[in-house]
N, C-alpha and C. Protein backbone atom coordinates (compact mmCIF):
# COMPACT_ATOMS: atom_id res chain seq x y z
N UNK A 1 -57.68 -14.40 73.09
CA UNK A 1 -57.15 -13.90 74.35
C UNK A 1 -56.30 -14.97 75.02
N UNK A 2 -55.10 -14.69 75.61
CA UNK A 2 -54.40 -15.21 76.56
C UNK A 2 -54.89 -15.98 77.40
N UNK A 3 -54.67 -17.13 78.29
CA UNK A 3 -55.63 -18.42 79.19
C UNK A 3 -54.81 -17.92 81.00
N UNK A 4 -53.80 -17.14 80.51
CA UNK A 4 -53.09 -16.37 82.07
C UNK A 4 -53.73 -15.04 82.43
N UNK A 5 -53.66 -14.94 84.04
CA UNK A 5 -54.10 -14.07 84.38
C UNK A 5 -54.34 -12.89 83.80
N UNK A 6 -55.66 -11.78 84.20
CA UNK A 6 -55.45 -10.95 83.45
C UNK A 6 -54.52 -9.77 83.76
N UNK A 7 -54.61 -8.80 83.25
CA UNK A 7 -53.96 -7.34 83.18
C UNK A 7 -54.76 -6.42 84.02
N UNK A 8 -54.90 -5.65 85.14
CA UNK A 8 -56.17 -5.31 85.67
C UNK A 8 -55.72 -3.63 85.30
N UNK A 9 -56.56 -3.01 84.93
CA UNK A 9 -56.05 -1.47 84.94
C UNK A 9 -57.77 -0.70 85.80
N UNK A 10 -56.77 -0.07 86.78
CA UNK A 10 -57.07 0.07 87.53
C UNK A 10 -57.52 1.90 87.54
N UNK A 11 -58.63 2.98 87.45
CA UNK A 11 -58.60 4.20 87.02
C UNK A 11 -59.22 5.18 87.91
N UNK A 12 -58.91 5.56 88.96
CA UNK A 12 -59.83 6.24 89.42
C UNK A 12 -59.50 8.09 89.72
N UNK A 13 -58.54 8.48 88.68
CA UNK A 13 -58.09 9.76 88.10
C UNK A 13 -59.63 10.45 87.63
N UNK A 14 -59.82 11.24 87.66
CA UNK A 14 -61.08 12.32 87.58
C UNK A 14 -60.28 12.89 86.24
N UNK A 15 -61.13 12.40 84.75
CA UNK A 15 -60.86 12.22 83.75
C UNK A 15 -61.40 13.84 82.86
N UNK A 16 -62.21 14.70 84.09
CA UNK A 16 -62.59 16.29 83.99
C UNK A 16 -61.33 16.81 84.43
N UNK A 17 -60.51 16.46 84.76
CA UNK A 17 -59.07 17.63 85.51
C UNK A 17 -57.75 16.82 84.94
N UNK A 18 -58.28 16.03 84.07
CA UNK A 18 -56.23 14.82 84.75
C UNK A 18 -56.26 14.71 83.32
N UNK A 19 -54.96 14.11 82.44
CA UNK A 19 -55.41 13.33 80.78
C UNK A 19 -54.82 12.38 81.46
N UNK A 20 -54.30 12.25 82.70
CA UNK A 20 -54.08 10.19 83.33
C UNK A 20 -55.06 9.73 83.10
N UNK A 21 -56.29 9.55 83.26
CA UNK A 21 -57.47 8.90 82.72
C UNK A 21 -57.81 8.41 81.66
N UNK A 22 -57.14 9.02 80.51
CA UNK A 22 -56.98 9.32 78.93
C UNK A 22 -55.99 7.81 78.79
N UNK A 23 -54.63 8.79 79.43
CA UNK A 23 -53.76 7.52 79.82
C UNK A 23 -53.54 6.15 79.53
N UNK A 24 -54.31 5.76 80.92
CA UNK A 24 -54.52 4.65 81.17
C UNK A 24 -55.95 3.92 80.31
N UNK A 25 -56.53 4.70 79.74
CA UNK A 25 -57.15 3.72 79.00
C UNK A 25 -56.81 3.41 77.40
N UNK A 26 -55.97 5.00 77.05
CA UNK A 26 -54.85 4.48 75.64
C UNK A 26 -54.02 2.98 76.22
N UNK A 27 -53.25 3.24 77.13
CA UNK A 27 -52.29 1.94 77.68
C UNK A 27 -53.13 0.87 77.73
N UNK A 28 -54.19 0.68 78.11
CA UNK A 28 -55.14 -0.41 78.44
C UNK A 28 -55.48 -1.23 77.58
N UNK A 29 -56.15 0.14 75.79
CA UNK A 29 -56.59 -0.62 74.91
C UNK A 29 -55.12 -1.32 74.36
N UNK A 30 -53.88 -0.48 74.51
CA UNK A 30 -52.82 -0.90 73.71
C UNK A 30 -52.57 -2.46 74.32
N UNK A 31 -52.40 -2.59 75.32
CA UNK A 31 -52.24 -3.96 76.33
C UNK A 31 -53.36 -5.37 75.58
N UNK A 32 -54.66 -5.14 74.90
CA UNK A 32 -56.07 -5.39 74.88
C UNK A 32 -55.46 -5.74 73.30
N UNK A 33 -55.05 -4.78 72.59
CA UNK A 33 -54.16 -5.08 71.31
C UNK A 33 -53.10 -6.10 70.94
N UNK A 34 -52.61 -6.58 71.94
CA UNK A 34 -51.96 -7.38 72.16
C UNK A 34 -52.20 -8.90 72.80
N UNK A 35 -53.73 -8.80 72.50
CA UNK A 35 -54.00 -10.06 72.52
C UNK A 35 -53.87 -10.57 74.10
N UNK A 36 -54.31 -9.86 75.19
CA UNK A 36 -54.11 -10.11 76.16
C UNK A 36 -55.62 -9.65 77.11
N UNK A 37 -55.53 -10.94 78.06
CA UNK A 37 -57.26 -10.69 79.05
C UNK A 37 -56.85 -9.36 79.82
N UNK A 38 -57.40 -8.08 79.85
CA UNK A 38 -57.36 -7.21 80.18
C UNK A 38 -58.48 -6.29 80.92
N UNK A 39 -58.59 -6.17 82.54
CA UNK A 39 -59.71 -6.20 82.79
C UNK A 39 -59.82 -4.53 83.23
N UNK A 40 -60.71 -3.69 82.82
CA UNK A 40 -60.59 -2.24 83.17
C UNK A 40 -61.69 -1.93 84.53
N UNK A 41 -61.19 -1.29 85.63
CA UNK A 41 -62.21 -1.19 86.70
C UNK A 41 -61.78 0.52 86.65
N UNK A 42 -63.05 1.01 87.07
CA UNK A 42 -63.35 2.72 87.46
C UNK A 42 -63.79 2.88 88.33
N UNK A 43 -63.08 3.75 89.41
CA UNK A 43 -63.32 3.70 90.66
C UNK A 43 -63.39 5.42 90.59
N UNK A 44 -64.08 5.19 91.60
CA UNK A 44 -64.40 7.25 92.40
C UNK A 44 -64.89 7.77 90.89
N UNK A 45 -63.96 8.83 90.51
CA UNK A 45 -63.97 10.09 89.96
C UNK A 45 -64.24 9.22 88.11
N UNK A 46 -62.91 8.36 88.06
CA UNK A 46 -62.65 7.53 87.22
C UNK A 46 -64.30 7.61 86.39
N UNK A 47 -65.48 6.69 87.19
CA UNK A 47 -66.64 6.89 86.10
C UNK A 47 -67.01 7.84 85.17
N UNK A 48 -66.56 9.02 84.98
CA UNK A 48 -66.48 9.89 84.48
C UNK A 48 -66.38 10.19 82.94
N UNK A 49 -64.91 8.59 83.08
CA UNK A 49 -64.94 8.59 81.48
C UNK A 49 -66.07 7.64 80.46
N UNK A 50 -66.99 7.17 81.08
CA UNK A 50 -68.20 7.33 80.69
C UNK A 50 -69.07 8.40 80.47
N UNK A 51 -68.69 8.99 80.68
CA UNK A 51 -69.83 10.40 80.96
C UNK A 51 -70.01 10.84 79.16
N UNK A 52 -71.34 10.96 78.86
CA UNK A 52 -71.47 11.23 77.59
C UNK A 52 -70.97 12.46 77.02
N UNK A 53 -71.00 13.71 77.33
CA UNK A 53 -70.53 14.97 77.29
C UNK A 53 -68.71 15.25 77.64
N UNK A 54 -68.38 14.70 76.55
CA UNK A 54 -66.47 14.68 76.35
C UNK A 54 -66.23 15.56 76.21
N UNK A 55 -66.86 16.74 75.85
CA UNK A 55 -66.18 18.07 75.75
C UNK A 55 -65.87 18.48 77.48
N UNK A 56 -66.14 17.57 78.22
CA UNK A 56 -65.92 18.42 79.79
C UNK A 56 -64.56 17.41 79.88
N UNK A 57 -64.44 16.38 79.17
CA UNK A 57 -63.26 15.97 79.48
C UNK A 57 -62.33 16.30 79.09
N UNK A 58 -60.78 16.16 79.87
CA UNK A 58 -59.60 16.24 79.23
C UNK A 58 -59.45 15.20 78.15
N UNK A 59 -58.87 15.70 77.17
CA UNK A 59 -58.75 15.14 75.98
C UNK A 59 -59.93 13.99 75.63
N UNK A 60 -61.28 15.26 75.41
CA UNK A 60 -62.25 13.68 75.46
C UNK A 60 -62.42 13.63 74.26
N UNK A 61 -61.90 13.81 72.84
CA UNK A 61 -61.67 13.52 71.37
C UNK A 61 -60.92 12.07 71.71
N UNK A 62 -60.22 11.74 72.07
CA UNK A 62 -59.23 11.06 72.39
C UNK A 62 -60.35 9.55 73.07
N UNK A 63 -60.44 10.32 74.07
CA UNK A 63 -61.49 9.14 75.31
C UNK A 63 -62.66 9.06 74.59
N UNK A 64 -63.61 9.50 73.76
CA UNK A 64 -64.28 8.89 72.89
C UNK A 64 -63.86 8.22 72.02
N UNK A 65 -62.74 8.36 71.43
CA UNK A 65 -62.18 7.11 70.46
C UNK A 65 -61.48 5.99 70.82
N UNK A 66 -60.78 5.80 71.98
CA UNK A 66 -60.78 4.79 73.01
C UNK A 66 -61.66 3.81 73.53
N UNK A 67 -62.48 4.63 73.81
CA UNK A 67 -64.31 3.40 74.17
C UNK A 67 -64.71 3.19 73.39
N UNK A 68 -65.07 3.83 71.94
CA UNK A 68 -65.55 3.07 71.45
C UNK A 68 -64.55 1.88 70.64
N UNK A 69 -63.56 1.78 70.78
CA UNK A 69 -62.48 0.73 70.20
C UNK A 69 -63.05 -0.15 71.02
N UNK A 70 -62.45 0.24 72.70
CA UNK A 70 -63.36 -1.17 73.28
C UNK A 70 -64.04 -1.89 73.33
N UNK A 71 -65.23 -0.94 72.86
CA UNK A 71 -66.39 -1.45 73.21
C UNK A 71 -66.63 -2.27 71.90
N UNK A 72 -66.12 -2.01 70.50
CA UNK A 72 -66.04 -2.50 69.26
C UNK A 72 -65.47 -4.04 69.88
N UNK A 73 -64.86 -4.06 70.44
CA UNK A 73 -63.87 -5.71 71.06
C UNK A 73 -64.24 -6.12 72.36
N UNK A 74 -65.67 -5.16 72.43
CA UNK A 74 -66.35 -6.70 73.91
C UNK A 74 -65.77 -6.44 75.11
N UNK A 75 -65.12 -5.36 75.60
CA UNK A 75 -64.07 -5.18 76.91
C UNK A 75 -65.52 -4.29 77.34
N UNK A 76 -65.21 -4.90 78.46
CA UNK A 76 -66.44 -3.90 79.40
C UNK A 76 -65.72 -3.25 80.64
N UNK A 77 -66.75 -2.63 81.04
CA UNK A 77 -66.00 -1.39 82.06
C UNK A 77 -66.70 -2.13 83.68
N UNK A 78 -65.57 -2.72 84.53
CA UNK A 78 -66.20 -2.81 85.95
C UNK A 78 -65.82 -1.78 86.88
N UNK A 79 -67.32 -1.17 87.15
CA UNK A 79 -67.50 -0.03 87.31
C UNK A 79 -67.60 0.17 89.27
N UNK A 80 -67.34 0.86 89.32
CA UNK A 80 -67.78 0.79 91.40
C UNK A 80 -68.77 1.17 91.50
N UNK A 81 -70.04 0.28 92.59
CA UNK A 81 -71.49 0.65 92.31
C UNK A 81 -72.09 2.08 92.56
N UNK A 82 -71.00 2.78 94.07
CA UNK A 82 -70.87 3.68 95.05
C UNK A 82 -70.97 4.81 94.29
N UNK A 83 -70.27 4.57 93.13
CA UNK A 83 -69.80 5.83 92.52
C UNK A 83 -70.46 6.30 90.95
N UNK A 84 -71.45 5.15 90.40
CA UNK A 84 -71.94 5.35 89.24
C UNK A 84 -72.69 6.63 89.19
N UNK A 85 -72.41 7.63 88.47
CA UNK A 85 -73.88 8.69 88.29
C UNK A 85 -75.34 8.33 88.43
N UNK A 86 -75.77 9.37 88.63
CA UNK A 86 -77.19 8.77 88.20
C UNK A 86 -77.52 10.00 87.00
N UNK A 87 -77.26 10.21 86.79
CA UNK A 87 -77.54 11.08 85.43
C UNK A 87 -77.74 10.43 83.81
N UNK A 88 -78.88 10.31 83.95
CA UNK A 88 -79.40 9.72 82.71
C UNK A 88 -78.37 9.97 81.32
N UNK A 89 -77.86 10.58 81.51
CA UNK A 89 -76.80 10.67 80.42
C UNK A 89 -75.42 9.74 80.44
N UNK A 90 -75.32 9.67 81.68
CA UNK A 90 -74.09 9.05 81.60
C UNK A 90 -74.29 7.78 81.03
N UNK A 91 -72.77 7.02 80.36
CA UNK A 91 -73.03 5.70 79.73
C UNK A 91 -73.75 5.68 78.31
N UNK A 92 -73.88 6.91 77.85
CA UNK A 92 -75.43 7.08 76.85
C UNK A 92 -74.71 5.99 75.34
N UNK A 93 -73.41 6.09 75.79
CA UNK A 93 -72.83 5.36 74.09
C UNK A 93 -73.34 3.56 74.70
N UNK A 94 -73.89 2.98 75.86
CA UNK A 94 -74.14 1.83 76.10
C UNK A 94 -72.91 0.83 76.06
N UNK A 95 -72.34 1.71 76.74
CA UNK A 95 -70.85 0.27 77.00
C UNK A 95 -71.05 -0.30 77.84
N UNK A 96 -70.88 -1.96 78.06
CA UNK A 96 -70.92 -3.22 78.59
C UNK A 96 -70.02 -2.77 79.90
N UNK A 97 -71.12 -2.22 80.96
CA UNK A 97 -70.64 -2.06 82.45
C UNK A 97 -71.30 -3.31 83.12
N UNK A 98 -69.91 -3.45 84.20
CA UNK A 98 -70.36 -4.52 85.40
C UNK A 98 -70.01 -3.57 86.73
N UNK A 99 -71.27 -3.42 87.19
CA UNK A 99 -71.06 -2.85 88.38
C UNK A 99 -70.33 -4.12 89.69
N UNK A 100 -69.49 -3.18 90.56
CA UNK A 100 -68.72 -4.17 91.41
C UNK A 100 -68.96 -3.46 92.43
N UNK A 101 -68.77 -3.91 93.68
CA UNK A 101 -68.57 -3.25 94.76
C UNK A 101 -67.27 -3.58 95.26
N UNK A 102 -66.84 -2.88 96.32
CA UNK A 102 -65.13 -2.59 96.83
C UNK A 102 -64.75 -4.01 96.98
N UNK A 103 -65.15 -4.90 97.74
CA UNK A 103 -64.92 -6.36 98.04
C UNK A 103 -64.82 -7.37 96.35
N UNK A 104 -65.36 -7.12 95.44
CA UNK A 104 -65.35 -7.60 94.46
C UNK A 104 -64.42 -6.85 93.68
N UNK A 105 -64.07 -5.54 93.83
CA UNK A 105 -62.61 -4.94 93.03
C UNK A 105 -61.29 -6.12 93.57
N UNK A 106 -61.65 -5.79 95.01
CA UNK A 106 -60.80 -6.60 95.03
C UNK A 106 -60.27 -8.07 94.83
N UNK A 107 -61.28 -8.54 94.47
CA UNK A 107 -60.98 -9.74 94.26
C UNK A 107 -60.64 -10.01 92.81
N UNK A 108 -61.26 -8.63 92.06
CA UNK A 108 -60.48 -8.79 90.50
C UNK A 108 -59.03 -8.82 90.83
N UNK A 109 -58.44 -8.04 91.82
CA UNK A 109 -56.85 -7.16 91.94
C UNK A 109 -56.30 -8.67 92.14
N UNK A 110 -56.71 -9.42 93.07
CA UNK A 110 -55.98 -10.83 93.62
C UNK A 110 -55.92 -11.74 92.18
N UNK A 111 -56.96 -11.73 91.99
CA UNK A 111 -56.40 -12.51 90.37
C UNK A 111 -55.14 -11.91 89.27
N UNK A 112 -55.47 -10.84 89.41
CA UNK A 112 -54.44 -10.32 87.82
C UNK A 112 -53.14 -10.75 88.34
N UNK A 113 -52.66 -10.50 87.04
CA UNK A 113 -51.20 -10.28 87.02
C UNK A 113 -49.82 -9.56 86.64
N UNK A 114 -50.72 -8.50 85.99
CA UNK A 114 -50.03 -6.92 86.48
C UNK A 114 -50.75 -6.01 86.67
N UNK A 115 -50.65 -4.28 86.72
CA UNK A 115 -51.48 -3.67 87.33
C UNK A 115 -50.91 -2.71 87.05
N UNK A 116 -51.67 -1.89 86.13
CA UNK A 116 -52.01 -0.52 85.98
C UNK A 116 -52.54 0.58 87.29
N UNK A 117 -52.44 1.02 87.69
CA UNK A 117 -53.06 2.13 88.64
C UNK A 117 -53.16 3.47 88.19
N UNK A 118 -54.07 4.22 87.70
CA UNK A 118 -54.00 5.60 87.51
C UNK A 118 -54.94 6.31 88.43
């Protein structure tokens, strides 16, 4: 990985109604492919694309093969605490979440050095 700031991609598209969600985490891993610190945060709706049951997602053939690439390469998901499910299902594939709260998103955003928003 790169020793410069990271890449922050930023998701909080409701990944049940939008394929921006899809999106931005194809763009994310592609960015992550490239050998670059790339940090993914899910905000609001965004947690979603955790959600074990992909058939409710837009293109969740797609967003299951996305996470688990990630998660194959150690990228974890910082997640907003506000907004995690509590549904025992969610997360069920066990991807490396860091819960954050709003004050700590932001302080990922002040570090990076570009920025995805979906």
């Amino acid at each position: 990985m790169s020793s410069s700031p990271p890449v922050i991609v930023l998701i909080s598209t409701d990944p049940r109604v939008s394929h921006r969600a899809n999106e931005a985490m194809r763009i994310g891993l592609g960015v992550v492919a490239g050998e670059n610190d790339v940090t993914f945060v899910l905000l609001g709706a965004g947690v979603h694309l955790l959600d074990e049951d992909t058939d409710d997602l837009v293109d969740g053939d797609e967003i299951a093969k996305f996470r688990a690439n990630l998660k194959s390469l150690g990228v974890p998901f910082h997640v907003e605490k506000d907004a995690v499910p509590t549904d025992a299902s969610w997360n069920a594939d066990g991807h490396a979440v860091i819960p954050v709260t709003r004050d700590e998103i932001a302080t990922l955003v002040q570090r990076g050095r570009r920025f995805l928003v979906f």
